[in-house]
Protein backbone atom coordinates (compact mmCIF):
# COMPACT_ATOMS: atom_id res chain seq x y z
CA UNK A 1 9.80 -3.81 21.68
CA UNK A 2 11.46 -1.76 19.33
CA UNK A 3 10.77 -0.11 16.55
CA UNK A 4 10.40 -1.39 12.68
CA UNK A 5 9.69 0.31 9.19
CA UNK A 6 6.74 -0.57 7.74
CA UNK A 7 5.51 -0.12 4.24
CA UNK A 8 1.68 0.43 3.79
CA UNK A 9 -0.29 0.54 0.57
CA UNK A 10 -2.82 3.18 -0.07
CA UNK A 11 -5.55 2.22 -2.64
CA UNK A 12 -9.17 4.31 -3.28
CA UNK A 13 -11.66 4.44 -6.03
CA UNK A 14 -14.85 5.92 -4.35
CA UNK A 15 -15.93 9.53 -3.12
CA UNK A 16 -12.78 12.11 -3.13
CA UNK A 17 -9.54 9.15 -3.50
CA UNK A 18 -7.04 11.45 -2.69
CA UNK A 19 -8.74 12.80 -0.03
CA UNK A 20 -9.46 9.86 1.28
CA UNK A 21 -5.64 8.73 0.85
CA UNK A 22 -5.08 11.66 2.86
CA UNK A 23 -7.09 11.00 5.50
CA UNK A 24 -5.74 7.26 5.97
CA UNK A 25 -2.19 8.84 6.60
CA UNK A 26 -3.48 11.18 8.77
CA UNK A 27 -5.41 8.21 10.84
CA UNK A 28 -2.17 5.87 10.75
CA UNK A 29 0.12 8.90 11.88
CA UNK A 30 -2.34 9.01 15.00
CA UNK A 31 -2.18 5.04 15.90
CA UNK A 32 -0.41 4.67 19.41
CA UNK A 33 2.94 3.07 18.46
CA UNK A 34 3.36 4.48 14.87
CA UNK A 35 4.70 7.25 13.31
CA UNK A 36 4.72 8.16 9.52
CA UNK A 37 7.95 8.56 7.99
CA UNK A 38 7.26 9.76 4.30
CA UNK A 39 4.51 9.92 1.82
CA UNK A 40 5.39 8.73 -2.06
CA UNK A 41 3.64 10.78 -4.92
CA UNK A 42 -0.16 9.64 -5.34
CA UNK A 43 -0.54 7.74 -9.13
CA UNK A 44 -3.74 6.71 -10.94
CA UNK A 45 -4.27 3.58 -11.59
CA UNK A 46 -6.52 1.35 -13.78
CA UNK A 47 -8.13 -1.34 -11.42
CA UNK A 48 -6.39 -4.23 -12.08
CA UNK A 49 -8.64 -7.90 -12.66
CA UNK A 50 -11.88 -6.14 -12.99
CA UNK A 51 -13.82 -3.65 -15.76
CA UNK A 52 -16.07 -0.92 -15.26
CA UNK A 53 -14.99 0.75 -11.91
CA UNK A 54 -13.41 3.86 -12.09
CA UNK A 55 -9.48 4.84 -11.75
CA UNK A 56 -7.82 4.81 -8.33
CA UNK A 57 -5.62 6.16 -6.80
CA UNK A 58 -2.92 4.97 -4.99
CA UNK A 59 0.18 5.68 -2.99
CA UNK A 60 2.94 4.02 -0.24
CA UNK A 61 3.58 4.79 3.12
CA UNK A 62 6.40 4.52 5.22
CA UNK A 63 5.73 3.99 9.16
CA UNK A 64 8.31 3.92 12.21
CA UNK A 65 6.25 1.36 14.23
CA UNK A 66 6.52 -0.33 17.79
CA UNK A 67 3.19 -2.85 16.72
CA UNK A 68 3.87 -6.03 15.94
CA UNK A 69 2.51 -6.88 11.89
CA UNK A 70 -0.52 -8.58 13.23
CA UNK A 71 -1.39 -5.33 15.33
CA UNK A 72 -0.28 -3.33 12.45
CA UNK A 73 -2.68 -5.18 10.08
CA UNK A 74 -5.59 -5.05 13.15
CA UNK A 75 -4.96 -0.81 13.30
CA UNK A 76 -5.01 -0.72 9.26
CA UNK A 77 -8.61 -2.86 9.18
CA UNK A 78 -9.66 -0.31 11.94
CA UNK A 79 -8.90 2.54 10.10
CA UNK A 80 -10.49 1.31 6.71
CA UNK A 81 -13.76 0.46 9.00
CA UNK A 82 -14.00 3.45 10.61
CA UNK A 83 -13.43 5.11 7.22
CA UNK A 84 -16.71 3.20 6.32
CA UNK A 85 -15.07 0.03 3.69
CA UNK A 86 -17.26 -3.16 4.03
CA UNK A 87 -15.60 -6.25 2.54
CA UNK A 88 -18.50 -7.69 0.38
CA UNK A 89 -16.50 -9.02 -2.87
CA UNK A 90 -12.87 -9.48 -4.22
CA UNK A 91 -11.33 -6.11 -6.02
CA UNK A 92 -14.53 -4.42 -5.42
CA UNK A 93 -14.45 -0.52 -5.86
CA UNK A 94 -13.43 0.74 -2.01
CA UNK A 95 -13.12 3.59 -0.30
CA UNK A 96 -10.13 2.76 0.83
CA UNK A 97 -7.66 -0.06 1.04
CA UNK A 98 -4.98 -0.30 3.25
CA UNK A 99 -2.18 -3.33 2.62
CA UNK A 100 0.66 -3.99 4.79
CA UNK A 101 3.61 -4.62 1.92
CA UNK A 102 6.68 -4.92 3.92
CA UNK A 103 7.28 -5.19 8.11
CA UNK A 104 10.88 -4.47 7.95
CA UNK A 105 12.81 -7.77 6.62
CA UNK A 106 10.14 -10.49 7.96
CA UNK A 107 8.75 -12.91 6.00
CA UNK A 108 4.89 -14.37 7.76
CA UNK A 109 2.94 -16.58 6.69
CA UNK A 110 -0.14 -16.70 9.36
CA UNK A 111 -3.31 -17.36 8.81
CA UNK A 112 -4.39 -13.63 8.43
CA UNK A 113 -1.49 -12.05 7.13
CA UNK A 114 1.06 -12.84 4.40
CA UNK A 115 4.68 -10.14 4.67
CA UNK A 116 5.87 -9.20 2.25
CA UNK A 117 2.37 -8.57 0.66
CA UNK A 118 2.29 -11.52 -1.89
CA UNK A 119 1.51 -9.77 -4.96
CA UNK A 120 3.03 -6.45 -4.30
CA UNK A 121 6.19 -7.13 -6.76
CA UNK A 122 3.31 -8.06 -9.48
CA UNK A 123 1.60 -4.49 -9.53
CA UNK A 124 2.64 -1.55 -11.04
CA UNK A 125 0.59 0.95 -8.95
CA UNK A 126 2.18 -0.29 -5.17
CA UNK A 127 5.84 -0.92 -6.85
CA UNK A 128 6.37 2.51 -8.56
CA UNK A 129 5.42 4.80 -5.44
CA UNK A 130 7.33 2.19 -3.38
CA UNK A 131 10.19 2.47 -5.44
CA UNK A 132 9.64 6.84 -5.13
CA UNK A 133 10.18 5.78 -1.52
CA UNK A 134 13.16 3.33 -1.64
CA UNK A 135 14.48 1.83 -5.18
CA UNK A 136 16.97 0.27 -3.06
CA UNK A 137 14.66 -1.18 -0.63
CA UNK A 138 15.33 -4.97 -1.01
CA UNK A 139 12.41 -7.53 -1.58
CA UNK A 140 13.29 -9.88 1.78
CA UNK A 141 11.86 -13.02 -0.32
CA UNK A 142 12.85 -12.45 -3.88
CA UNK A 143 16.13 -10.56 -2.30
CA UNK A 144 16.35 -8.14 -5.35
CA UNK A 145 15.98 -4.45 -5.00
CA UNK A 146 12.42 -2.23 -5.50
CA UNK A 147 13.58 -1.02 -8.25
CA UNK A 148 14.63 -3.88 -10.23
CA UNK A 149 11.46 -5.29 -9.49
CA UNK A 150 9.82 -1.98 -11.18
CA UNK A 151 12.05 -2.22 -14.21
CA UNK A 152 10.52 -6.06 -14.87
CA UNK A 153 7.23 -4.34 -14.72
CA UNK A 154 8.19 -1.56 -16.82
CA UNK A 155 6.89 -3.08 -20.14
CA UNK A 156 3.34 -4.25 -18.85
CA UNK A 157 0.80 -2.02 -20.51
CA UNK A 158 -1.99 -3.93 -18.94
CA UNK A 159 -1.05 -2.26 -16.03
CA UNK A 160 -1.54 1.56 -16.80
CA UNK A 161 -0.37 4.38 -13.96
CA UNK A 162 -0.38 8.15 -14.42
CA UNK A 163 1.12 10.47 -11.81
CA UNK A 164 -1.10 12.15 -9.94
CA UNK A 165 -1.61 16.13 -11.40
CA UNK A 166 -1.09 18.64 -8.66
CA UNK A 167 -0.66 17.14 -5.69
C-alpha cells in the first residue's frame, strides 16, 4: 500500500495538556507505518458544548501513513488508552483526544469512522492550527480550502482560542 497524509487532532484538558499533546506525537511518530510530518502551534481553547471544565489545549498533526483510516483510527484509540482516557460521557474533560480529520482526499462513512471528521470545519480550535498547517488544504466534501473555512469561523466569539505562550 502506499502512503497517505493524514491529519490528526490533538485535544487535552487534564494533568500537564501540552505535555500530554506532546507525548501523543511522540507515540504516533512511533506507530509502525506512520511518520509525523509537522506539528501546528498548540492554541487554548474554551471547551466547546459544556461549562465548568477547564481550557484545553489543542493542536493538528500531519502524518505520512501506510495504515489504512480504520487502522489509523485503531492506533489513535490505542494511544489515548494507553495514555490512560476512558470514554465514560460525551465532551467530558480528557486527557487526551485524538481525532482523525482528514485521510488524504477520502470521504468514509463506516460504522466507526466518519473522514473528513464531521464537525471539524465547525470548530475553531481544529480549523485554525489546521489551517497553520495547510490554508490551502482543500475540504474533500465541502471542496473549499482550510482557510476559507477559518475565515467563516472568524466572527464566532462563542468559540474563543488563544495561542499557546511559549511553546
Amino acid at each position: 500500500m502506499g502512503r497517505t497524509r493524514a491529519f490528526i487532532g490533538i485535544g487535552s484538558n487534564l494533568g500537564d495538556p501540552l505535555k500530554n499533546g506532546l507525548e501523543a506525537v511522540n507515540r504516533m511518530g512511533q506507530l509502525s507505518g506512520c511518520r509525523v510530518e509537522a506539528v501546528s502551534p498548540w492554541y487554548r481553547s474554551r471547551p466547546v458544548g459544556v461549562e465548568d471544565q477547564p481550557w484545553y489545549v489543542n493542536g493538528v498533526a500531519r502524518l505520512e501513513t501506510r495504515l489504512t483510516a480504520v487502522e489509523l483510527l485503531h492506533a489513535l484509540l490505542g494511544i489515548e488508552a494507553d495514555m490512560g482516557r476512558v470514554r465514560k460521557a460525551r465532551w467530558e474533560s480528557r486527557i487526551i483526544d485524538l481525532d482523525l480529520l482528514l485521510y488524504g482526499t477520502a470521504c468514509l462513512q463506516e460504522k466507526e469512522l466518519t473522514v473528513p471528521h464531521p464537525r471539524m470545519h465547525l470548530r475553531r480550535f481544529v480549523v485554525v492550527p489546521l489551517s497553520d498547517l495547510d490554508a490551502m488544504l482543500v475540504h474533500p466534501v465541502l471542496g473549499r480550502r482550510i482557510g476559507e473555512i477559518l475565515n467563516d469561523l472568524e466572527g464566532d466569539e462563542t468559540q474563543d482560542i488563544q495561542p499557546l505562550e511559549g511553546v
